[in-house]
C-alpha atoms as a PDB file:
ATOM      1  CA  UNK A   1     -31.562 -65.151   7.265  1.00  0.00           C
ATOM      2  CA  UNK A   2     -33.203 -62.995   9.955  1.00  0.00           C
ATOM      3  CA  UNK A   3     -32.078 -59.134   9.704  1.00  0.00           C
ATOM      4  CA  UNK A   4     -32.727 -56.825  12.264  1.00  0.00           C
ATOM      5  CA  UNK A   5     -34.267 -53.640  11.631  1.00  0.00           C
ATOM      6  CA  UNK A   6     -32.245 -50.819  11.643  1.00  0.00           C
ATOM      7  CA  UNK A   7     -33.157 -47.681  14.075  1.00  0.00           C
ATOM      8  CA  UNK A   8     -34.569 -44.848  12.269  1.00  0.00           C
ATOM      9  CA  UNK A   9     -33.836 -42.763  15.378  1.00  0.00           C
ATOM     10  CA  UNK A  10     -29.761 -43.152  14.989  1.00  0.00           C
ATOM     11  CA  UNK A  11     -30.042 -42.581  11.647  1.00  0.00           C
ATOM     12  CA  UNK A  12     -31.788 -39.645  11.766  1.00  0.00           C
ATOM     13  CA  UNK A  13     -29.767 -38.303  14.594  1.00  0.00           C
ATOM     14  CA  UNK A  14     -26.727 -39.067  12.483  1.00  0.00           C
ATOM     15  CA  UNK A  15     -28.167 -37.000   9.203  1.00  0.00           C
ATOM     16  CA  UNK A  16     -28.482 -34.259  11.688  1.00  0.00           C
ATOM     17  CA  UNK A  17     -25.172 -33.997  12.942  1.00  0.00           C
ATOM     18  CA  UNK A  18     -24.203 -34.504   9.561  1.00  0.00           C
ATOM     19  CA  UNK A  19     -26.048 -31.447   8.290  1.00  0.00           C
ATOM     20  CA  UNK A  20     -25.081 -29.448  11.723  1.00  0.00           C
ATOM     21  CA  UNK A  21     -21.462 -30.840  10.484  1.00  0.00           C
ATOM     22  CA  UNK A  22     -21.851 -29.321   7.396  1.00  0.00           C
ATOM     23  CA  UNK A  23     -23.505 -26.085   8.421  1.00  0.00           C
ATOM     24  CA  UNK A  24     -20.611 -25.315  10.632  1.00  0.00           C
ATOM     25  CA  UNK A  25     -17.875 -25.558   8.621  1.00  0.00           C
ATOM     26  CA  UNK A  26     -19.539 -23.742   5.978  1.00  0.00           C
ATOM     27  CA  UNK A  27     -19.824 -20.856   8.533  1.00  0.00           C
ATOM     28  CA  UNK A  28     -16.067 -21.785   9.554  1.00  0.00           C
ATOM     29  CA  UNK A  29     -15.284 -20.863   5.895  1.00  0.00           C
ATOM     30  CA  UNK A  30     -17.242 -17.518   5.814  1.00  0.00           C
ATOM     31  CA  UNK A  31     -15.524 -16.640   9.040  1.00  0.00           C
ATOM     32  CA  UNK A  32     -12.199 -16.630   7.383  1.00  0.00           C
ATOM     33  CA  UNK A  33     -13.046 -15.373   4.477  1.00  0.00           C
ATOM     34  CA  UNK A  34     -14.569 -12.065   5.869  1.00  0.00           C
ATOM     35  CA  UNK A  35     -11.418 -11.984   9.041  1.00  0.00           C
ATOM     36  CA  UNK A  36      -8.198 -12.193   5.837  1.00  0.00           C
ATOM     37  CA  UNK A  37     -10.188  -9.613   3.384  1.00  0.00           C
ATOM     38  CA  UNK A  38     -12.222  -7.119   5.742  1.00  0.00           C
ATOM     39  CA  UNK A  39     -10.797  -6.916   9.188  1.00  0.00           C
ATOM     40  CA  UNK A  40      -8.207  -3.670   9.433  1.00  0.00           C
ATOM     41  CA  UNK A  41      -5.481  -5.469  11.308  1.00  0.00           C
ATOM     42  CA  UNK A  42      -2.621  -2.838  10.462  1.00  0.00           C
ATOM     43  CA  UNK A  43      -5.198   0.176  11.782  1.00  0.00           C
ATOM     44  CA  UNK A  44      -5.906  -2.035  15.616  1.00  0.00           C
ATOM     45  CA  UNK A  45      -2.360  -2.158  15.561  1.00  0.00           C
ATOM     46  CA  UNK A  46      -1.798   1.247  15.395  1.00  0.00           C
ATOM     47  CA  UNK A  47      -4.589   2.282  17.392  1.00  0.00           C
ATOM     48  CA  UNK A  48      -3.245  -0.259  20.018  1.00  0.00           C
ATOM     49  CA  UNK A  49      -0.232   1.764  20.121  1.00  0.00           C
ATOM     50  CA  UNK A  50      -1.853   4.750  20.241  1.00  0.00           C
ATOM     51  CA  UNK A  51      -4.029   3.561  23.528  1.00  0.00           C
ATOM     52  CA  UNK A  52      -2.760   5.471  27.120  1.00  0.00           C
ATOM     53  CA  UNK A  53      -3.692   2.298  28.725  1.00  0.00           C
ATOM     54  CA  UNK A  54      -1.308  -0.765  28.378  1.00  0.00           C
ATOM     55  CA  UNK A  55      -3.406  -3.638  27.392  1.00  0.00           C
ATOM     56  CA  UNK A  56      -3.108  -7.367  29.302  1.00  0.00           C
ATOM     57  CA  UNK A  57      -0.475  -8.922  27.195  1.00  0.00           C
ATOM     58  CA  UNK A  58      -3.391 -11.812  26.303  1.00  0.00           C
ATOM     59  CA  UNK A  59      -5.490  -9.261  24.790  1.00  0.00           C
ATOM     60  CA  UNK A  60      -3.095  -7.701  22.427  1.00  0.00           C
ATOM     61  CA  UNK A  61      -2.025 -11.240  21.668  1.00  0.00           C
ATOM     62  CA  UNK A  62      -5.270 -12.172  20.316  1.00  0.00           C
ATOM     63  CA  UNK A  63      -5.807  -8.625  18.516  1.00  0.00           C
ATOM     64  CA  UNK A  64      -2.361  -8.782  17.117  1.00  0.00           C
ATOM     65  CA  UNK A  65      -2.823 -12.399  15.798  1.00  0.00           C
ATOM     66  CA  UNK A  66      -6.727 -12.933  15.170  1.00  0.00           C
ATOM     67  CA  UNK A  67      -6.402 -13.861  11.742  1.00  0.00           C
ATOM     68  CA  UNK A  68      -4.450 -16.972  12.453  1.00  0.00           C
ATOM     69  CA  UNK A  69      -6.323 -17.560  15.365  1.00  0.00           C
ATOM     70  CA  UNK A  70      -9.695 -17.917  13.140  1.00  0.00           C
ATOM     71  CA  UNK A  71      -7.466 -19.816  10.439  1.00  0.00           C
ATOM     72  CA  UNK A  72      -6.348 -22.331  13.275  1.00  0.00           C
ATOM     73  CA  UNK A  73      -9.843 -22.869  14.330  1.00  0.00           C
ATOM     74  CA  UNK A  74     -10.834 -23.594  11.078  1.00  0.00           C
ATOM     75  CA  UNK A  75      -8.235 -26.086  10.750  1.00  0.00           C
ATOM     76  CA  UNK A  76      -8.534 -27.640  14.125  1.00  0.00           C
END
């Protein structure tokens, strides 16, 4: 039987995304890791409060709610 021979170019391409694959969700991990244990949420609340400026209501929505925001793009 006559088999082709198989592109060393897509595989290689497809080890790299792999490893990029790989890479990135290791750094997706870290992310959340250092956002749930070092990031002061209760003090940007307060000093959101504090502010004399009112803040666009998007802005304060992603301040208020980052940590679930980097926990849904970890997921997603």
């Amino acid at each position: 039987m006559n088999q082709q021979k198989k592109s060393t170019f897509v595989t290689a391409l497809a080890w790299i995304f792999i490893c990029l694959a790989g890479f990135t969700a290791f750094i997706s991990i870290l992310q959340n890791i250092m956002i749930w244990t070092l990031f002061p949420v209760e003090e940007m609340n307060k000093a959101f409060k504090g502010s004399s400026e009112p803040m666009p209501f998007f802005v304060e929505f992603m301040f208020s709610n980052i940590r679930f925001i980097v926990l849904g793009i970890f997921v997603v």
